[in-house]
N, C-alpha and C. Protein backbone atom coordinates (compact mmCIF):
# COMPACT_ATOMS: atom_id res chain seq x y z
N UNK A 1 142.07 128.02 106.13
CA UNK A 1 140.83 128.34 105.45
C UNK A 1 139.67 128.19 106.43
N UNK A 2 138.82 129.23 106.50
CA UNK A 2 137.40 129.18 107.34
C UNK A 2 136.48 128.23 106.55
N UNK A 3 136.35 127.72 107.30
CA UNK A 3 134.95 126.75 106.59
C UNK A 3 133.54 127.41 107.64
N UNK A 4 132.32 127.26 107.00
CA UNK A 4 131.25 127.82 107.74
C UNK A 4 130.39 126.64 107.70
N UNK A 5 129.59 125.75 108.55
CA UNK A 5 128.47 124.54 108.64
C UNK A 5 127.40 125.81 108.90
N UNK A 6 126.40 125.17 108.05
CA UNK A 6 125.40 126.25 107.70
C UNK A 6 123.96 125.20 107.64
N UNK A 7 122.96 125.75 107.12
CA UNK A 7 121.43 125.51 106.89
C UNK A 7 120.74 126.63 106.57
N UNK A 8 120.28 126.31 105.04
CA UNK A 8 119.48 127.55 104.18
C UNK A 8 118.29 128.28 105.19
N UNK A 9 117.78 127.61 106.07
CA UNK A 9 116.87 128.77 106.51
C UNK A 9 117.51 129.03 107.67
N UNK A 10 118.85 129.50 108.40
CA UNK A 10 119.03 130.16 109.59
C UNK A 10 119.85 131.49 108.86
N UNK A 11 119.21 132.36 109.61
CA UNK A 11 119.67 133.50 109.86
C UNK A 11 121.08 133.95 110.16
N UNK A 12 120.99 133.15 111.32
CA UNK A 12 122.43 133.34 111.68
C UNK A 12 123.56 132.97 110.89
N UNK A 13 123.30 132.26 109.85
CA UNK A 13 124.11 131.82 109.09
C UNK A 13 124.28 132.62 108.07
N UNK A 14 123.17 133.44 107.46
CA UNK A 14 123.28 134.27 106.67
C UNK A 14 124.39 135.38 107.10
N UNK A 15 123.86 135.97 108.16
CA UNK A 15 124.65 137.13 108.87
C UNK A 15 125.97 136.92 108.80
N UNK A 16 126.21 135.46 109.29
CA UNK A 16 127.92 135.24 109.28
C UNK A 16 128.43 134.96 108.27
N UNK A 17 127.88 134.58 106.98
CA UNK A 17 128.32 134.44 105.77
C UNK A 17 128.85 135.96 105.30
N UNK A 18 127.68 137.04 105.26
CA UNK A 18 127.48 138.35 104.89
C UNK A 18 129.13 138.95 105.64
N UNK A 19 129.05 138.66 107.06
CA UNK A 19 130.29 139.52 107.41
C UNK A 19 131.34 138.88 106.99
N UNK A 20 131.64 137.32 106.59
CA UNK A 20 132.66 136.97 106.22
C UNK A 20 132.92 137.75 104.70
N UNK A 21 131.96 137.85 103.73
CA UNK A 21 132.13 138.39 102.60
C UNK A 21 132.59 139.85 102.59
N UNK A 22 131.90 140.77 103.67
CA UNK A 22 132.01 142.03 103.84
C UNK A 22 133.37 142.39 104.53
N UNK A 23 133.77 141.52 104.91
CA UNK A 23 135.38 141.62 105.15
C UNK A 23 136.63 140.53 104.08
N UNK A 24 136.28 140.03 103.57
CA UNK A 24 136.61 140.17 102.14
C UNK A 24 137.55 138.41 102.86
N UNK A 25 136.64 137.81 103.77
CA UNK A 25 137.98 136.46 103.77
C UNK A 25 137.10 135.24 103.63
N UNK A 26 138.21 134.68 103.02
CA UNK A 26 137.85 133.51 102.16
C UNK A 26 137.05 132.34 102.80
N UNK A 27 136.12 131.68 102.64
CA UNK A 27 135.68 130.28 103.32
C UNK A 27 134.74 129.64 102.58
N UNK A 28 134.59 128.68 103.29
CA UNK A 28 134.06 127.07 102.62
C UNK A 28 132.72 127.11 103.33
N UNK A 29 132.18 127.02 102.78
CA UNK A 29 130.36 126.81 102.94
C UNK A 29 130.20 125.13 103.05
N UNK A 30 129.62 124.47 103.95
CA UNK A 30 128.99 123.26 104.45
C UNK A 30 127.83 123.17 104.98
N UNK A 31 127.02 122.97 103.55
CA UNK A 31 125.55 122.95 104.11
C UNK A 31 125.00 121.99 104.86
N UNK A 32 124.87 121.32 106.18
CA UNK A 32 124.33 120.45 106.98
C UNK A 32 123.15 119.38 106.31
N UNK A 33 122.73 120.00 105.77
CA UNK A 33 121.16 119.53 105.35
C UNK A 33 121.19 118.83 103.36
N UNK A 34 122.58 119.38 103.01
CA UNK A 34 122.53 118.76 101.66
C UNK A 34 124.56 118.52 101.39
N UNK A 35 125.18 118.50 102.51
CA UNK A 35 126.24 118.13 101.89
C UNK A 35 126.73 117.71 103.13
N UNK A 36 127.13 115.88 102.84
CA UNK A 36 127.24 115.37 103.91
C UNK A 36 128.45 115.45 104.46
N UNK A 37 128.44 116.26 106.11
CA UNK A 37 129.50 116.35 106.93
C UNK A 37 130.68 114.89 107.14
N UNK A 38 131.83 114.60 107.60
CA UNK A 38 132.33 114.01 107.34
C UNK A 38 132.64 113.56 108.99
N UNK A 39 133.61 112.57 109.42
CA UNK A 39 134.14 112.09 110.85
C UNK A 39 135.35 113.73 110.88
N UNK A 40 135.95 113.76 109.32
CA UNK A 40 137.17 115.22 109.60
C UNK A 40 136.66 116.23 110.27
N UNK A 41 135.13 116.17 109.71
CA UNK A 41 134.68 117.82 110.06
C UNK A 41 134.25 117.49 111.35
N UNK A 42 133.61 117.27 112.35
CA UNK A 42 133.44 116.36 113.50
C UNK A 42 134.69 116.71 114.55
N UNK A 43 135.96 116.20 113.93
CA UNK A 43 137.00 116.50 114.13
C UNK A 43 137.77 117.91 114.29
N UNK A 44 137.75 118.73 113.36
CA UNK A 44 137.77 119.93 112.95
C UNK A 44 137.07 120.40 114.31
N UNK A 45 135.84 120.34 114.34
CA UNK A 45 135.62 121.48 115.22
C UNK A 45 135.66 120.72 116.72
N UNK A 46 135.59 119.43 117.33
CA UNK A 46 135.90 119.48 118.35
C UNK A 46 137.45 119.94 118.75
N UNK A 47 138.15 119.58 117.93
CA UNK A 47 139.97 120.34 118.08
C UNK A 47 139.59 121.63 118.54
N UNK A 48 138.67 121.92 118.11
CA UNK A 48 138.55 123.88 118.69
C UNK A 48 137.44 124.02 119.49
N UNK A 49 136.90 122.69 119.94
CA UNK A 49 135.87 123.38 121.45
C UNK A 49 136.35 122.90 122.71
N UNK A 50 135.79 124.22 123.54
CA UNK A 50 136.25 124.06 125.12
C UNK A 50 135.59 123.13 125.54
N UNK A 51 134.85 122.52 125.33
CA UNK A 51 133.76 121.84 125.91
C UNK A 51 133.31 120.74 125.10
N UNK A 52 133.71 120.60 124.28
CA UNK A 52 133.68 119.15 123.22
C UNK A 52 132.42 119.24 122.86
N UNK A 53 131.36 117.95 123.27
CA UNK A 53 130.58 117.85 122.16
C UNK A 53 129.27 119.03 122.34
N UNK A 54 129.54 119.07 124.16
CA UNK A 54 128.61 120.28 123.90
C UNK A 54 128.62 121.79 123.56
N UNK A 55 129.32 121.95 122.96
CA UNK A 55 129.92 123.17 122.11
C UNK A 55 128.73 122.85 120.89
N UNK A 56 129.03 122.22 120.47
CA UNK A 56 128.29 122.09 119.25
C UNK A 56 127.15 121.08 118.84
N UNK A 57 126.66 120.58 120.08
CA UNK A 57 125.76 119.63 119.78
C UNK A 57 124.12 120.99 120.69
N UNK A 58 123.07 120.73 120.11
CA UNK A 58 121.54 121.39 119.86
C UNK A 58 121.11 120.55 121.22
N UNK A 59 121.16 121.31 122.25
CA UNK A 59 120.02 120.10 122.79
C UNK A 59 118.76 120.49 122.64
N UNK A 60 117.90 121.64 122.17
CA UNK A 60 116.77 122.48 121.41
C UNK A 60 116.73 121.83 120.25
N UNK A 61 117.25 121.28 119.17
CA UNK A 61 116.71 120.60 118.22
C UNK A 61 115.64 119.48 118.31
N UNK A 62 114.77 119.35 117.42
CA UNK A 62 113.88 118.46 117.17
C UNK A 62 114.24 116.90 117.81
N UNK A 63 115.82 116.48 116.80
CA UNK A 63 115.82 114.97 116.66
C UNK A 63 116.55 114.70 118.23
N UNK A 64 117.65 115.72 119.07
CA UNK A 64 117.91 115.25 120.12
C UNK A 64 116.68 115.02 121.22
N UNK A 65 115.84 115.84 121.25
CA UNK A 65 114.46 115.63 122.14
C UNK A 65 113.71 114.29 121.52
N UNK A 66 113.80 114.37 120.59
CA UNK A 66 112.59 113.18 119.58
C UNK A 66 113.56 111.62 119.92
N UNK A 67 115.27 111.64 119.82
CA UNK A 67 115.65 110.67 120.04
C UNK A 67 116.15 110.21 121.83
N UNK A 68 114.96 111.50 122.67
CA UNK A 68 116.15 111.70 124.32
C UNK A 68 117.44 110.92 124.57
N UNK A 69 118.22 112.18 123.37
CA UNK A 69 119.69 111.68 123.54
C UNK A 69 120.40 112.21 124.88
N UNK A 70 121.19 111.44 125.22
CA UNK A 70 122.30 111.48 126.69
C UNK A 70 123.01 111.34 125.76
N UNK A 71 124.18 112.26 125.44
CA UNK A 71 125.39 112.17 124.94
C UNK A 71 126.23 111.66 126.32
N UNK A 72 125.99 111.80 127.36
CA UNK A 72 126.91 111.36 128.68
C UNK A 72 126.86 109.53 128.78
N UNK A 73 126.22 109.57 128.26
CA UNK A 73 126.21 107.61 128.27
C UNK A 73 126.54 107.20 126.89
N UNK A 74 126.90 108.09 126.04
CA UNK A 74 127.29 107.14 124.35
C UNK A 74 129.11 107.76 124.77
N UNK A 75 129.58 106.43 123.76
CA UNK A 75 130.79 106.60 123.15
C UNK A 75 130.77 107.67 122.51
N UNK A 76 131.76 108.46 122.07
CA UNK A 76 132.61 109.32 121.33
C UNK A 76 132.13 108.74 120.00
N UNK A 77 132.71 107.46 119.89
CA UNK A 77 132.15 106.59 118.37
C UNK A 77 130.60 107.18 118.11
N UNK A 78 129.67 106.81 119.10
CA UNK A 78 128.71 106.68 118.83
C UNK A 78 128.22 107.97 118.63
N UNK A 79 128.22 109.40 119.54
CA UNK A 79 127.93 110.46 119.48
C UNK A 79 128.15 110.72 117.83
N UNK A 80 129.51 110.59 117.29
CA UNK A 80 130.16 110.76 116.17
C UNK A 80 128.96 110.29 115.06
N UNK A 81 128.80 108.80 115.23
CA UNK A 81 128.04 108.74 113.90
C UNK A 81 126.34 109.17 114.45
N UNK A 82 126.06 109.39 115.49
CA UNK A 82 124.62 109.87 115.79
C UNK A 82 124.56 111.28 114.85
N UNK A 83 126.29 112.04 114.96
CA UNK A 83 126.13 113.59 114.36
C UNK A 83 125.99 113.32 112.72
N UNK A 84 126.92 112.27 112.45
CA UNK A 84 126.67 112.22 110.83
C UNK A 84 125.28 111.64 110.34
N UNK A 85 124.78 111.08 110.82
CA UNK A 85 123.49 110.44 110.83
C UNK A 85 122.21 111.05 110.74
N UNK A 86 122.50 112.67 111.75
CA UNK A 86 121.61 113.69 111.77
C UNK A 86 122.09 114.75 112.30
N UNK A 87 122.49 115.39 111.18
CA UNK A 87 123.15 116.48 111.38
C UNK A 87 122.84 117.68 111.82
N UNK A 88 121.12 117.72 111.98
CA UNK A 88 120.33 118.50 111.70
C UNK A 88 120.72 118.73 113.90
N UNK A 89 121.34 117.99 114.50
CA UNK A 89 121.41 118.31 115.70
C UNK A 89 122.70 119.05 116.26
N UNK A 90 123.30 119.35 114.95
CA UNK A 90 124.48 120.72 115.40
C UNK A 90 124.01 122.13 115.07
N UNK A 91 124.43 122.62 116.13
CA UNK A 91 124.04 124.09 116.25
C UNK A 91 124.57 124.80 114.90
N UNK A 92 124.50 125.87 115.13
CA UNK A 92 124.81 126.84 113.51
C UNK A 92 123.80 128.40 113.77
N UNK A 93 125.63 128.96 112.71
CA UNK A 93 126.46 127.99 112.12
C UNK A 93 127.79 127.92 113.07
N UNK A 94 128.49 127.49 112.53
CA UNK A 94 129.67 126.51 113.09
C UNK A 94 130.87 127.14 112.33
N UNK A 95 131.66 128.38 112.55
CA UNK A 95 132.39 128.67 111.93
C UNK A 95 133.80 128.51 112.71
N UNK A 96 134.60 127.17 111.18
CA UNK A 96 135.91 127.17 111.99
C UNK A 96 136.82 127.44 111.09
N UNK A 97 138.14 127.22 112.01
CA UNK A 97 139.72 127.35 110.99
C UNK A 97 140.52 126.09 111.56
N UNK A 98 141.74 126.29 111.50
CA UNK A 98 142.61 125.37 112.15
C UNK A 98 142.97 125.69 113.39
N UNK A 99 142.32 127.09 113.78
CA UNK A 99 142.86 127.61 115.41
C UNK A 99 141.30 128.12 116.04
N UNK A 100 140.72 128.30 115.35
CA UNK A 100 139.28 128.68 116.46
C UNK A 100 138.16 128.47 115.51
N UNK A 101 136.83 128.43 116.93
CA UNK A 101 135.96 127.82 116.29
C UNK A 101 134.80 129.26 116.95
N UNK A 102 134.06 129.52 116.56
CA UNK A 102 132.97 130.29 117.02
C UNK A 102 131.47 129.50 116.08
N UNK A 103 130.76 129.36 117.61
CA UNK A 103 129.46 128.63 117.04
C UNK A 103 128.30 129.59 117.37
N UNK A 104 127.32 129.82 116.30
CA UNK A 104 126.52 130.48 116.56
C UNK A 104 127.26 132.14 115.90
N UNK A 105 126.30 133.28 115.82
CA UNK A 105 126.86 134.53 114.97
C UNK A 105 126.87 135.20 116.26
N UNK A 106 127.73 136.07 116.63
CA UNK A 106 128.08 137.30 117.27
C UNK A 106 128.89 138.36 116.73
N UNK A 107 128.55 139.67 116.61
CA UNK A 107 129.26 140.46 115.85
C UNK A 107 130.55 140.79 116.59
N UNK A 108 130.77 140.70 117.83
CA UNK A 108 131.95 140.51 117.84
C UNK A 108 133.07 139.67 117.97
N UNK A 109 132.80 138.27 118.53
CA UNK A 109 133.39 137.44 119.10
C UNK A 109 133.52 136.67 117.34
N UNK A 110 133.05 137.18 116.41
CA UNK A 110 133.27 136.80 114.86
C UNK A 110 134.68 137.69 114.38
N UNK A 111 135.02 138.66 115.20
CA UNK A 111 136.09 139.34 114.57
C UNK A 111 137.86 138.35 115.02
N UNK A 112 137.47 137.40 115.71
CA UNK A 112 138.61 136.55 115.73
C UNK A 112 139.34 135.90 114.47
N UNK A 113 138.47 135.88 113.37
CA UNK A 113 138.99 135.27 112.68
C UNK A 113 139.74 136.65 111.62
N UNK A 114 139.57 137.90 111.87
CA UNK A 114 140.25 138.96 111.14
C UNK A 114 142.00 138.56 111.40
N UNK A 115 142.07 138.73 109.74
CA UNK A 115 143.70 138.70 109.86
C UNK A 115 144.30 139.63 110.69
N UNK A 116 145.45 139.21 111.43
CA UNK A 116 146.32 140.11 112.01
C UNK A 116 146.70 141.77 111.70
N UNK A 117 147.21 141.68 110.23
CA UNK A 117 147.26 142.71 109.49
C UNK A 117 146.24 143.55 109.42
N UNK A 118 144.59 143.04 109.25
CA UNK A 118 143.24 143.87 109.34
C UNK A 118 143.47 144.36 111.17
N UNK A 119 143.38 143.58 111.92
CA UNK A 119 143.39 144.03 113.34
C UNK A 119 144.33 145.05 113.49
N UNK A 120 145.34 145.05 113.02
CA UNK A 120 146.33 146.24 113.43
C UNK A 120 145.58 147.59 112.54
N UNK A 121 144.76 147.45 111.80
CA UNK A 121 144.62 148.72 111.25
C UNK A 121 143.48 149.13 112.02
N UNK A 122 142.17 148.03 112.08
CA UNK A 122 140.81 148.47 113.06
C UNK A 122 141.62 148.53 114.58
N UNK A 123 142.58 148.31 114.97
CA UNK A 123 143.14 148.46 116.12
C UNK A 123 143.91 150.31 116.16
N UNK A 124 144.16 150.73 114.89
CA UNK A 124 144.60 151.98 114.54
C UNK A 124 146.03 152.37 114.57
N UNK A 125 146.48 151.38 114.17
CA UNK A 125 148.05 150.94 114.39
C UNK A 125 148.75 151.76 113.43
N UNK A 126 148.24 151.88 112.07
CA UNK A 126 148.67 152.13 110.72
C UNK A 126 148.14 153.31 110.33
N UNK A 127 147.97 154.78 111.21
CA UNK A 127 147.10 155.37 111.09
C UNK A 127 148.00 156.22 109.77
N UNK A 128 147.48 157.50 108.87
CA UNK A 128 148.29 158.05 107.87
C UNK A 128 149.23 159.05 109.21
N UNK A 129 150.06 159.91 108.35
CA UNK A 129 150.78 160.80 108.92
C UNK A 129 150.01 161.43 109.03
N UNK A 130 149.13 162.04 108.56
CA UNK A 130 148.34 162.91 109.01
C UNK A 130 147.38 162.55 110.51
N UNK A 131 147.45 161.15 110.82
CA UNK A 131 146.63 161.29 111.84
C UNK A 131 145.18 160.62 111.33
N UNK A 132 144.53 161.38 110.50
CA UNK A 132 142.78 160.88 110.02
C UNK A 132 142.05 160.11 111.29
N UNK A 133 141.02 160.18 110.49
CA UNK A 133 139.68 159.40 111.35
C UNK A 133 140.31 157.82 111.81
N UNK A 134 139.82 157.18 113.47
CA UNK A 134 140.17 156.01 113.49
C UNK A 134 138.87 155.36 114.01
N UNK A 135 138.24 155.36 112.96
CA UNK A 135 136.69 154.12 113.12
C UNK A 135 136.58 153.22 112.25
N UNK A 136 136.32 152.22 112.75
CA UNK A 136 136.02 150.68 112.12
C UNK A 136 135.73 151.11 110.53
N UNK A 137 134.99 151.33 110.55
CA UNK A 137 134.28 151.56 108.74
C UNK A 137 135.73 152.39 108.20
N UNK A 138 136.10 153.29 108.74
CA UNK A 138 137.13 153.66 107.66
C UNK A 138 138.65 153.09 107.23
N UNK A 139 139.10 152.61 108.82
CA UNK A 139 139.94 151.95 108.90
C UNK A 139 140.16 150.63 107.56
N UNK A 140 138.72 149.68 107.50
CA UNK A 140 138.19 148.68 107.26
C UNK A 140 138.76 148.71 105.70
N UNK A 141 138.37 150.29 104.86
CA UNK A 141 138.66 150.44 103.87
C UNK A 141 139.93 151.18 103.65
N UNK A 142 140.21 151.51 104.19
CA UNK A 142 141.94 151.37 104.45
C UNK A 142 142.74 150.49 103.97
N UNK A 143 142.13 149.53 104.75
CA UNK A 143 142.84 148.32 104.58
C UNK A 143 142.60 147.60 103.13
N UNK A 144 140.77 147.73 103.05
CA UNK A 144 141.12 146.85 101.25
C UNK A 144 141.50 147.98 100.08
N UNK A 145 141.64 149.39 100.78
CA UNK A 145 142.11 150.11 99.49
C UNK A 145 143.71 149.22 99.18
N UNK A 146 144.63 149.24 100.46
CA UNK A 146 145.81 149.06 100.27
C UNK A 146 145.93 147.30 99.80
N UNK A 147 144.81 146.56 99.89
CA UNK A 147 145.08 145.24 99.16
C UNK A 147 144.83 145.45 98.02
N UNK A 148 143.68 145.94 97.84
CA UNK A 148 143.90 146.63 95.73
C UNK A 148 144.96 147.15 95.41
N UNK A 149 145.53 148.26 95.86
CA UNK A 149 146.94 148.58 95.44
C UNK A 149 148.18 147.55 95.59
N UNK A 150 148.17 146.96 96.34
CA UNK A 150 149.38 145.74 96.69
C UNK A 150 148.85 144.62 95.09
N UNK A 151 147.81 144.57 95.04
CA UNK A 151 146.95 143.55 93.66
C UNK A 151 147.06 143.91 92.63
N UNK A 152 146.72 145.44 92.31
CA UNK A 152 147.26 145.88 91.15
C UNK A 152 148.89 145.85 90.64
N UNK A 153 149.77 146.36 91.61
CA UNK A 153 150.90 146.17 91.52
C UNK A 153 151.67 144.90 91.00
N UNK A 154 151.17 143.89 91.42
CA UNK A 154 151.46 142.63 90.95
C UNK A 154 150.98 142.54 89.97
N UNK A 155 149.81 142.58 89.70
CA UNK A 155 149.24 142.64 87.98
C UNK A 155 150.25 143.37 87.24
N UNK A 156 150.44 144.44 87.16
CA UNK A 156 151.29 145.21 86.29
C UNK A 156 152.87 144.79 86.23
N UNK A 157 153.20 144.22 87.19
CA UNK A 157 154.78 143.46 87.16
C UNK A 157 154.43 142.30 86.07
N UNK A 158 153.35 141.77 85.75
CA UNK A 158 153.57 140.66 85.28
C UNK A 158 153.44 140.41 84.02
């Protein structure tokens, strides 16, 4: 499951919410600012950064300048509860899974988290016999025509 770490006024968060919806996959919203992050989630996404804390730690935020944090001289412990403490100093949003993490919105480097099955079709794998158009937008609906039909089908078996 994608979870997304978010904050009502960024943009970027909107955008990546929007394409997660507009491609129809499922995730968990974690608002930074009203739902308190945990040591798991902390966890969660350093498992998926190259670069640990600075993957996801703001050094442009308010409270790291206001507190001149050196994450290079704190414990791990300490970084940890500095993030739960003020959360407001992780970047965003912060979209992860159990295998990758992408911080910050990019329209493409966001298509990692497309199922396999979607990639083989925007990849043009599954094209009809006939051949047809192979562009993103059509492909795209391709693909959720044939999950409605696979959905309906099960409905009616049951």
């Amino acid at each position: 499951m994608i979870t997304i770490y978010t904050t009502p006024s960024c943009s970027s968060c909107r955008k990546a919410k929007k394409w997660l919806e507009d491609h129809r996959l499922p995730y968990t919203e974690k608002n930074l600012l009203s739902n308190s992050i945990t040591y798991e989630d902390i966890y969660k996404m350093l498992k998926n950064a190259e670069n640990g804390f600075d993957d996801i730690i703001s050094t442009r935020s308010k409270v790291y300048q206001d507190e001149n944090l050196n994450p290079d001289e704190m414990t791990v412990k300490e970084l940890m509860n500095f993030i739960l403490d003020n959360p407001s100093v992780l970047k965003r949003p912060i979209i992860v899974d159990d295998k990758r993490m992408q911080v910050g919105y990019n329209d493409e480097e966001i298509r990692i988290f497309v199922p396999k099955r979607l990639r083989e079709y925007v990849m043009c794998k599954n094209l009809p016999l006939d051949g047809g158009p192979c562009d993103y937008q059509t492909q795209l609906k391709r693909y959720f025509e044939e999950i409605r039909l696979e959905l309906q089908a099960e409905k009616n078996k049951q």
